[in-house]
C-alpha atoms as a PDB file:
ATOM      1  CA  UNK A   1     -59.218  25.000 -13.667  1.00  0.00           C
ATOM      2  CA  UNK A   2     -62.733  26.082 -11.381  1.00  0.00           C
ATOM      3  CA  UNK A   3     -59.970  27.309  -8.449  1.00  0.00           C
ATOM      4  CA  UNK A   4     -57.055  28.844 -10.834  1.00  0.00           C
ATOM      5  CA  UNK A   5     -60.059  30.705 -12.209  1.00  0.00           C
ATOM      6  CA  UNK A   6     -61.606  31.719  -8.652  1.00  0.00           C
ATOM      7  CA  UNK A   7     -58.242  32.687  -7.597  1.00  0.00           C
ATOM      8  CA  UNK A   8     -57.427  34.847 -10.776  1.00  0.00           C
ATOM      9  CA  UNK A   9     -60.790  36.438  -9.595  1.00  0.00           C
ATOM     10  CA  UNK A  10     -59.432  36.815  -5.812  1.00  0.00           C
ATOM     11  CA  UNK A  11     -56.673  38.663  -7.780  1.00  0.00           C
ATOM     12  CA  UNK A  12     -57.789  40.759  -9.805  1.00  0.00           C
ATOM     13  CA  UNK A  13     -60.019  41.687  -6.469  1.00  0.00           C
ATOM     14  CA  UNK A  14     -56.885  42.394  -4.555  1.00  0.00           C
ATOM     15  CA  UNK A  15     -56.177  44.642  -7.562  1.00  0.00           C
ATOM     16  CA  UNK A  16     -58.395  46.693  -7.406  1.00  0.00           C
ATOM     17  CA  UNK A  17     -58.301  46.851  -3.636  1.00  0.00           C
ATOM     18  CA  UNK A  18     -54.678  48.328  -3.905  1.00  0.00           C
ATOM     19  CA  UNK A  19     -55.836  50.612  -6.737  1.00  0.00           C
ATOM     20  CA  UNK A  20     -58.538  52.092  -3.995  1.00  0.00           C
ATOM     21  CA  UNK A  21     -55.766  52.272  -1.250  1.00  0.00           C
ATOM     22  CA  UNK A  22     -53.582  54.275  -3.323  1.00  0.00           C
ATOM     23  CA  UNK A  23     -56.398  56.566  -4.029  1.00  0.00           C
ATOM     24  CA  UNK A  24     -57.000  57.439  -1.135  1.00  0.00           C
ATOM     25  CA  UNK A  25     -53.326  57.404   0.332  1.00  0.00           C
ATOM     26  CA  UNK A  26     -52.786  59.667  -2.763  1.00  0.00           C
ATOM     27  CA  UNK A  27     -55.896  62.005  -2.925  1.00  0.00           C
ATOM     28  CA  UNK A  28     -53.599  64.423  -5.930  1.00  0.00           C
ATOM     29  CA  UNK A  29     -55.286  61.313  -8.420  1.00  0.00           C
ATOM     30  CA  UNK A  30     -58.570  62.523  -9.787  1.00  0.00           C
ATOM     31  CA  UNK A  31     -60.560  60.564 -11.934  1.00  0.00           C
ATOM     32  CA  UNK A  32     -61.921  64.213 -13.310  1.00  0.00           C
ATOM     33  CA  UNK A  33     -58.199  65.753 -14.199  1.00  0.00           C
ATOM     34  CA  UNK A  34     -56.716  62.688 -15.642  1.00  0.00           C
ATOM     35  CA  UNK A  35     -58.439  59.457 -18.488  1.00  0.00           C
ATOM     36  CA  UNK A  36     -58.265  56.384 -16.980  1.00  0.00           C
ATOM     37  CA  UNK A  37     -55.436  53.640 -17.965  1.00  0.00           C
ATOM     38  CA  UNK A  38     -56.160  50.924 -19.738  1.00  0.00           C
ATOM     39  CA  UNK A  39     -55.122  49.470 -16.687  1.00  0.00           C
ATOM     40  CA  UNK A  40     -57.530  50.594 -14.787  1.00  0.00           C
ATOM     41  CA  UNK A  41     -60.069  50.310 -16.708  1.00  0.00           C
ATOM     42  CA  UNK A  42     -59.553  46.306 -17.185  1.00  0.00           C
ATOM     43  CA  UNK A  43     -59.865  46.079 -13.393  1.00  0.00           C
ATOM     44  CA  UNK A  44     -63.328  48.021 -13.715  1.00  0.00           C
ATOM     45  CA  UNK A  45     -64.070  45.482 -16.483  1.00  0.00           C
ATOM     46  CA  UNK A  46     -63.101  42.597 -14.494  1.00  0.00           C
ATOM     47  CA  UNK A  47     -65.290  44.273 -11.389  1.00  0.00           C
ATOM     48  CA  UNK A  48     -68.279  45.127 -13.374  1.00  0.00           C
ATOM     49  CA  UNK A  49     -68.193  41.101 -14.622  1.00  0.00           C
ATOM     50  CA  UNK A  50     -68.903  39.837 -10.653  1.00  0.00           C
ATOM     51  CA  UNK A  51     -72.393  39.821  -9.729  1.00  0.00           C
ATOM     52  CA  UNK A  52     -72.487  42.010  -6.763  1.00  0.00           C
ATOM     53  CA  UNK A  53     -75.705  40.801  -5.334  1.00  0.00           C
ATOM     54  CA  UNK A  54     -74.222  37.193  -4.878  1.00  0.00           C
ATOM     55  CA  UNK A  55     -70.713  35.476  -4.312  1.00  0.00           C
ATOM     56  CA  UNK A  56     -71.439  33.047  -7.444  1.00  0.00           C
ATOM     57  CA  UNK A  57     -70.616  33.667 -10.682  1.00  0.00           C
ATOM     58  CA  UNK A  58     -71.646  32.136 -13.951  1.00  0.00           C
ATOM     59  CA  UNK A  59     -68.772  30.061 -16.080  1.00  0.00           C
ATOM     60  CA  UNK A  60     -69.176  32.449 -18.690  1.00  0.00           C
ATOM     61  CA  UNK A  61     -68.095  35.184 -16.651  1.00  0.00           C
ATOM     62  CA  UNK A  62     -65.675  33.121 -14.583  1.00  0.00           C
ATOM     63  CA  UNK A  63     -63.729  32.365 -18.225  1.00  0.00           C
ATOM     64  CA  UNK A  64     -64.084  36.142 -19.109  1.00  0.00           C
ATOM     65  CA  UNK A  65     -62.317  37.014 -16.130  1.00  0.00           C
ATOM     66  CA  UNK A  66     -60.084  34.656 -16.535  1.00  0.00           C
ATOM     67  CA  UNK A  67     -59.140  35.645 -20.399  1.00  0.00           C
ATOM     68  CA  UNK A  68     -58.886  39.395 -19.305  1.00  0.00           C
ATOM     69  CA  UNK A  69     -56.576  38.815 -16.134  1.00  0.00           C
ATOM     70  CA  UNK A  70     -54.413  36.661 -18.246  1.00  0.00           C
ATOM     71  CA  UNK A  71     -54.052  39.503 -20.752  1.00  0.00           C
ATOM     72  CA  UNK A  72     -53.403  42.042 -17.686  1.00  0.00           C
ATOM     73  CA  UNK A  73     -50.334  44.156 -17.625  1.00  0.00           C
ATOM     74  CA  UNK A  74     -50.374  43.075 -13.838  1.00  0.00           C
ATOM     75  CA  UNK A  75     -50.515  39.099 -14.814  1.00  0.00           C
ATOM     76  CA  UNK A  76     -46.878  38.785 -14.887  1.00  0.00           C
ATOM     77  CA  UNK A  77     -45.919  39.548 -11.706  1.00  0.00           C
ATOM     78  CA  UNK A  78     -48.192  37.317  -9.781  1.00  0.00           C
ATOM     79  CA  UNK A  79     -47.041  33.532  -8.771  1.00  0.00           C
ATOM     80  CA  UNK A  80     -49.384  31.098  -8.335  1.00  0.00           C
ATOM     81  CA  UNK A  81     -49.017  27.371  -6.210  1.00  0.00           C
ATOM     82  CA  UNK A  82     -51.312  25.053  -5.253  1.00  0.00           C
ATOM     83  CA  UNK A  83     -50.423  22.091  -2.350  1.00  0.00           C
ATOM     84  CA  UNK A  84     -52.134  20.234   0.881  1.00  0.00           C
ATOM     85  CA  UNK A  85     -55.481  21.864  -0.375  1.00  0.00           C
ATOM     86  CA  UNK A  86     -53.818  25.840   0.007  1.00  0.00           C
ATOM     87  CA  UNK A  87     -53.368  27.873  -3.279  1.00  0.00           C
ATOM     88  CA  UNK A  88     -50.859  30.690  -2.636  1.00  0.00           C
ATOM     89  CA  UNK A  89     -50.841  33.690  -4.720  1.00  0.00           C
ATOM     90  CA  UNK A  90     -48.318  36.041  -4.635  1.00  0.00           C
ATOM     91  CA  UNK A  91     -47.934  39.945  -6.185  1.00  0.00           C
ATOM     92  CA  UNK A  92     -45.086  41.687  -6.743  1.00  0.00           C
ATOM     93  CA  UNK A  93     -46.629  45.411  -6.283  1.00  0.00           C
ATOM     94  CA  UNK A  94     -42.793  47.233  -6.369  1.00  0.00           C
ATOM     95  CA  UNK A  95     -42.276  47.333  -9.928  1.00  0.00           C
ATOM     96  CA  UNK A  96     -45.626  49.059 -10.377  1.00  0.00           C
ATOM     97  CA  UNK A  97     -45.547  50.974  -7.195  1.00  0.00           C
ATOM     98  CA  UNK A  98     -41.772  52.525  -7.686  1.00  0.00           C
ATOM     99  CA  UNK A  99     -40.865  51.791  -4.464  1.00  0.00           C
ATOM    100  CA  UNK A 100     -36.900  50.838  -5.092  1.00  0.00           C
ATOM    101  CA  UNK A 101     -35.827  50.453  -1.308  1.00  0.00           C
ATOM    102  CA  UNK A 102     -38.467  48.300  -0.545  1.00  0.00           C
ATOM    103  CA  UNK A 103     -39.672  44.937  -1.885  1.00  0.00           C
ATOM    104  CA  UNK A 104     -43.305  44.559  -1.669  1.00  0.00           C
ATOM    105  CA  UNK A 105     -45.609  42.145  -1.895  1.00  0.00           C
ATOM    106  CA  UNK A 106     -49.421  40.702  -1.714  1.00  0.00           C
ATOM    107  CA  UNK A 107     -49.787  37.623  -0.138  1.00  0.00           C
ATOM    108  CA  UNK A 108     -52.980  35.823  -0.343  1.00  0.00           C
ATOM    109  CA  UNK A 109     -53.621  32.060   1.105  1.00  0.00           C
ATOM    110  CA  UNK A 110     -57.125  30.468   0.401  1.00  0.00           C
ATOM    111  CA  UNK A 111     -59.008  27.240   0.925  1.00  0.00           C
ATOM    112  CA  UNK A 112     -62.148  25.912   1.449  1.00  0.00           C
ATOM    113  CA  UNK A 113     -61.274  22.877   3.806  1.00  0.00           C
ATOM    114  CA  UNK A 114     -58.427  23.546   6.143  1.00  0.00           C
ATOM    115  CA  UNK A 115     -58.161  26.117   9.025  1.00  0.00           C
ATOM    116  CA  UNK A 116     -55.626  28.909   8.074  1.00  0.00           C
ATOM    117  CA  UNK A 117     -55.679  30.578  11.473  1.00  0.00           C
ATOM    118  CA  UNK A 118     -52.288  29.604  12.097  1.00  0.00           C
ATOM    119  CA  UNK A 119     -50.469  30.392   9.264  1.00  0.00           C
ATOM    120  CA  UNK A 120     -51.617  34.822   9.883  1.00  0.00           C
ATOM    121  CA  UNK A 121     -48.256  35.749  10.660  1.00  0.00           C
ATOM    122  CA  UNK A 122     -47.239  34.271   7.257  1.00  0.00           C
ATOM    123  CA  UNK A 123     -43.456  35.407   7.248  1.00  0.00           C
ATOM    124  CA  UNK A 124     -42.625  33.049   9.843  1.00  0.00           C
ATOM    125  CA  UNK A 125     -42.995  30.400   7.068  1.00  0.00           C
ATOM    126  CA  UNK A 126     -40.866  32.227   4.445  1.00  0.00           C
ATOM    127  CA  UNK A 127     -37.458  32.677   3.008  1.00  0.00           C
ATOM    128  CA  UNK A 128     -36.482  35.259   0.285  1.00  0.00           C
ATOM    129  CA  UNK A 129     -33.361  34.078  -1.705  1.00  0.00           C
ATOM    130  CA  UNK A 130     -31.461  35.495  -5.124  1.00  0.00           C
ATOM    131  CA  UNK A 131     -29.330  34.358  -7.672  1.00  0.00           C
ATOM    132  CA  UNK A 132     -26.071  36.113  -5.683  1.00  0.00           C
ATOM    133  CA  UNK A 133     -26.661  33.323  -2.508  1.00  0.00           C
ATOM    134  CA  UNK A 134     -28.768  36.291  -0.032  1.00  0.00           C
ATOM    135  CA  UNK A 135     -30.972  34.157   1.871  1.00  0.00           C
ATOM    136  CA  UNK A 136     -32.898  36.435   4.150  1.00  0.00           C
ATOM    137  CA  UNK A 137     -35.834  34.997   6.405  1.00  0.00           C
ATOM    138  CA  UNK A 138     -36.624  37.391   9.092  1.00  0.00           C
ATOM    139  CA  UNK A 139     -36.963  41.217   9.712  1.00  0.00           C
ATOM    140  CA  UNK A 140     -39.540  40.955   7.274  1.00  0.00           C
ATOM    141  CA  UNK A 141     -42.724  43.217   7.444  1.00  0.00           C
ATOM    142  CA  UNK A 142     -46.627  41.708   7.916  1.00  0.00           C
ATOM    143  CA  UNK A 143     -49.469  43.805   7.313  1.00  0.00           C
ATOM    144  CA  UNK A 144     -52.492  41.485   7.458  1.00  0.00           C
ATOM    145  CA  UNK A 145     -55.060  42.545   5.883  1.00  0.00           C
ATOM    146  CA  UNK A 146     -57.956  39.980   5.506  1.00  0.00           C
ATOM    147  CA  UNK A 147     -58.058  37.605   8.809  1.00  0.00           C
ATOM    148  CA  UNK A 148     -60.704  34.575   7.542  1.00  0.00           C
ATOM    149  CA  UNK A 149     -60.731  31.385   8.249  1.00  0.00           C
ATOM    150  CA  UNK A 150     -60.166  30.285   4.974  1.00  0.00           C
ATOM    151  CA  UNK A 151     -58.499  33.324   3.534  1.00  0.00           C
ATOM    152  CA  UNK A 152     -55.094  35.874   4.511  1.00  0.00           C
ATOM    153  CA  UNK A 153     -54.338  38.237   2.636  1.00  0.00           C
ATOM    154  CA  UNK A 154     -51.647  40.962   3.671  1.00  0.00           C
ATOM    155  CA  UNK A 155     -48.865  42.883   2.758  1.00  0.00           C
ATOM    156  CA  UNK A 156     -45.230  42.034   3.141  1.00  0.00           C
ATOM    157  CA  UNK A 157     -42.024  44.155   3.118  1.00  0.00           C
ATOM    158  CA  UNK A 158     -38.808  43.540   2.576  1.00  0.00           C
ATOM    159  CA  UNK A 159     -36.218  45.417   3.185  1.00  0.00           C
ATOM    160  CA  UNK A 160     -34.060  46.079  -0.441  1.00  0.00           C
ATOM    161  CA  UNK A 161     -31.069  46.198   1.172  1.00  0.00           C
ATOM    162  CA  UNK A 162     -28.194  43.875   2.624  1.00  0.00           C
ATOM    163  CA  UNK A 163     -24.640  44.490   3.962  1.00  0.00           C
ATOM    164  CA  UNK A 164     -25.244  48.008   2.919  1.00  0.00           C
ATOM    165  CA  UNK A 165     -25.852  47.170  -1.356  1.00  0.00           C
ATOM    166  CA  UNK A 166     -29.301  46.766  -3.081  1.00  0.00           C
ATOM    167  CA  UNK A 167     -30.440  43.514  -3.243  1.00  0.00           C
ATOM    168  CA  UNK A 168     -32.601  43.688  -6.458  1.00  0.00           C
ATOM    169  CA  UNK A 169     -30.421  45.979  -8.976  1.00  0.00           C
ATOM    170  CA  UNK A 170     -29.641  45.650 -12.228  1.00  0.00           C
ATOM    171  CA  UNK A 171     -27.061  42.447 -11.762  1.00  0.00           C
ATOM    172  CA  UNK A 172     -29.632  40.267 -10.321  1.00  0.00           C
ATOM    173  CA  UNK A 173     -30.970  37.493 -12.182  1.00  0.00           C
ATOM    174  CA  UNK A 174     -33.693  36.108 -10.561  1.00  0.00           C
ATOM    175  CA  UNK A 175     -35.134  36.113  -7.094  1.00  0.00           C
ATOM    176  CA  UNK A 176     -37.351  33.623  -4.904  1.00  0.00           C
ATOM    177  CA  UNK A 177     -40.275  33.595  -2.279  1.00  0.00           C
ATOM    178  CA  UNK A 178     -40.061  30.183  -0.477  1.00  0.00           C
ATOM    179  CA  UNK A 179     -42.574  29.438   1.528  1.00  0.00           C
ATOM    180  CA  UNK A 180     -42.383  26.365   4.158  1.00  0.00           C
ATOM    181  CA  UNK A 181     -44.692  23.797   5.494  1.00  0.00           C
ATOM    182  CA  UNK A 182     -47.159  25.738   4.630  1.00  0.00           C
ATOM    183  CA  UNK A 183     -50.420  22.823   4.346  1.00  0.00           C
ATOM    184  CA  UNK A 184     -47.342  20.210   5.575  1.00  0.00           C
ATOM    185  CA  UNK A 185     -46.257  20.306   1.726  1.00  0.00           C
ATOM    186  CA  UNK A 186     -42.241  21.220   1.597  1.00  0.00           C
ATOM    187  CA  UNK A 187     -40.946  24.052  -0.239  1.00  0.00           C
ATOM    188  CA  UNK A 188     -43.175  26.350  -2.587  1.00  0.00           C
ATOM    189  CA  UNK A 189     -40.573  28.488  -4.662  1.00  0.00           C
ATOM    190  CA  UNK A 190     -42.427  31.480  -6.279  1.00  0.00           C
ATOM    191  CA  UNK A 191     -39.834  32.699  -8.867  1.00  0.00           C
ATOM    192  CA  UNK A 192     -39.304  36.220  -9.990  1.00  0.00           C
ATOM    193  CA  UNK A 193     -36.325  36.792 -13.519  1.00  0.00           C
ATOM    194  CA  UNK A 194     -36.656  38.677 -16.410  1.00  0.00           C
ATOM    195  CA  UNK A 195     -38.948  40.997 -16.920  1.00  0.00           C
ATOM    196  CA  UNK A 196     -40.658  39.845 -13.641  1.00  0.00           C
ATOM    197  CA  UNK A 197     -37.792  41.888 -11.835  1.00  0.00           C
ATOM    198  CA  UNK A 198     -39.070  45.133 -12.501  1.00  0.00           C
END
């Protein structure tokens, strides 16, 4: 429960990372001309709750993180697995982004007892399939953005688009990110149907 929690927190993190990079991508948003969301203003929640001063947090604070992620608008979009002692957590961002010809994504691995270095370029170990039989599993797009021994995070891209139609559209039913060997554990399917499409 101590590492769904401590990823949750990595999460949430993440969160609010993106919510700072789209700030200043898009300088228009002013926190003068327009209220916050109530989106937004559980990530500042969630942030104020971490002791800045320290990388430990108390259980108290650890389970109110928890409770208020859980309850996130965000919350159903990210996919959580957990094998060979490496938890991957994965974001859908296009749904709350708008980005329709792209499929986008946050990709965080983390550990505390196995090198990572080797799994940075990430999209060598995955393969995107839907419910129509598209299996796609290169031409993807890696931004890394964290580069730690026992934590990657980036962003990857997908192109939504194949033999000239949309991939994700209104027909499709579900969609998977399947990561490989990643830890020497198989298959990881992170699942994305229903309202997790868009």
């Amino acid at each position: 429960m101590k590492k769904s929690i401590k990823l949750i927190i990595i999460c949430a993190v993440g969160l609010l990372i993106l919510y700072v990079i789209l700030k200043v991508i898009n300088p228009s948003i002013k926190e003068n001309e327009q209220p916050k969301t109530n989106e937004q203003e559980q990530v500042s929640d969630i942030k104020g709750n971490i002791d800045e001063s320290s990388n430990e947090i108390s259980n108290e604070q650890e389970e109110k993180i928890y409770v208020e992620t859980q309850n996130s608008i965000f919350s159903k979009y990210i996919t959580f697995s957990n094998e060979g002692n490496i938890d991957i957590i994965v974001d859908y961002l296009s749904p709350r982004n708008g980005d329709i010809d792209n499929l986008v994504f946050n990709v965080s691995l983390g550990t505390h007892s196995i090198d990572l270095s080797s799994y940075q370029e990430i999209s060598k170990y995955i393969e995107f399939r839907t419910d129509k039989g598209i299996i796609i599993n290169d031409g993807f797009e890696w931004e890394l953005k964290n580069n730690d021994i026992h934590h990657i995070n980036g962003v990857l891209t997908i192109k939504n688009e194949f033999n000239g139609n949309k991939i994700i559209n209104s027909e499709t039913e579900f969609f998977s990110l399947v990561f490989s060997d990643v830890g020497n554990s198989g298959e990881r399917v992170h699942l994305y149907n229903d309202d997790k499409l868009y």
